[in-house]
Every structure is written in C-alpha cells, then in structure tokens.
Protein backbone atom coordinates (compact mmCIF):
# COMPACT_ATOMS: atom_id res chain seq x y z
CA UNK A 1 212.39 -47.19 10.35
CA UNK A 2 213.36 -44.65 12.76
CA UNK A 3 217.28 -43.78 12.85
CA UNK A 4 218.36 -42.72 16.62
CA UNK A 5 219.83 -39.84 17.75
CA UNK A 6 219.03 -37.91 14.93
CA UNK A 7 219.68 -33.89 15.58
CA UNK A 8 218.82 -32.17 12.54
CA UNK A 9 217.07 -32.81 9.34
CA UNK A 10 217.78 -30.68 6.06
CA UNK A 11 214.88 -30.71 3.39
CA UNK A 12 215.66 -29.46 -0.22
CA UNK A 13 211.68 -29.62 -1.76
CA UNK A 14 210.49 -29.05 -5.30
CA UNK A 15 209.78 -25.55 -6.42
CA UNK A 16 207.27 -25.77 -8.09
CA UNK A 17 203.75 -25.21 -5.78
CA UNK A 18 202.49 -28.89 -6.99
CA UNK A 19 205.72 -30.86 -5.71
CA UNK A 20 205.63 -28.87 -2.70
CA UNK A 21 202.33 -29.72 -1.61
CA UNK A 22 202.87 -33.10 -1.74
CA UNK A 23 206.04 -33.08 0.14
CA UNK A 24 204.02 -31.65 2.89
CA UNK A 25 203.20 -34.95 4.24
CA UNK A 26 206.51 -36.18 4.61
CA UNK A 27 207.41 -33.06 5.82
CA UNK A 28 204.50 -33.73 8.63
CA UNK A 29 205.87 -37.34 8.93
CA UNK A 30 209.58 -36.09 9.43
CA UNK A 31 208.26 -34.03 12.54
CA UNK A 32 206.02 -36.82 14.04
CA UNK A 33 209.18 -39.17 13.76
CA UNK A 34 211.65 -36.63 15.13
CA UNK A 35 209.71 -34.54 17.70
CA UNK A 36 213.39 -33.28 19.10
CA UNK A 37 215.67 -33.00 15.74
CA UNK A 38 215.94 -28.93 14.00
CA UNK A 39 214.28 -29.40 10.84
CA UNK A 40 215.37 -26.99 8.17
CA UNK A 41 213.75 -26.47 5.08
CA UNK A 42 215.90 -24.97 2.49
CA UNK A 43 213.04 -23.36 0.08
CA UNK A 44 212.35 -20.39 -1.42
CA UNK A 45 210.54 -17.33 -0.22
CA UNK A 46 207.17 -17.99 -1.25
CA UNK A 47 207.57 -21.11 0.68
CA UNK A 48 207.87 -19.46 3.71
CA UNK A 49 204.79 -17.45 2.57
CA UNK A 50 202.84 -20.41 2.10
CA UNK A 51 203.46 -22.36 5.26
CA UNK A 52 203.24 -19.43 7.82
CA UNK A 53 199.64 -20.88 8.51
C-alpha cells in the first residue's frame, strides 16, 4: 500500500549492527516506494559510518 503525497519519512532503527542490517531492506523499500519524499534516518554515528558506501 502506497500512501500519497507523502513528503518525508523519519526512521528510528535498532542500534545494535544485527537489527540494523536487517532494516536495510525496508529502508531500500521505503526509497523505491517514495522516490520524491526526504528520508531521514535518525541513527547513530557509526551508522552513518556504515552506510557511506
């Protein structure tokens, strides 16, 4: 189900490097669904670490 109009997306993921890497799909999934919308993830700074590739 795809919601219209939808602007910006705020994701709170696990901490822990386990939970994270299986958000990553939906994460992936968010971003095929909502080409347009801001998504934000609100993470810690070894996330940022870990996705910059």
């Amino acid at each position: 189900m795809q919601l219209d109009n939808v602007q910006k997306i705020a994701v709170l993921p696990a901490n822990a490097i386990g939970d994270f890497i299986f958000a990553v799909p939906a994460l992936q999934a968010l971003r095929q669904t909502y080409r347009k919308a801001e998504i934000t993830l609100l993470a810690l700074d070894w996330h940022a670490t870990f996705t910059e590739n």
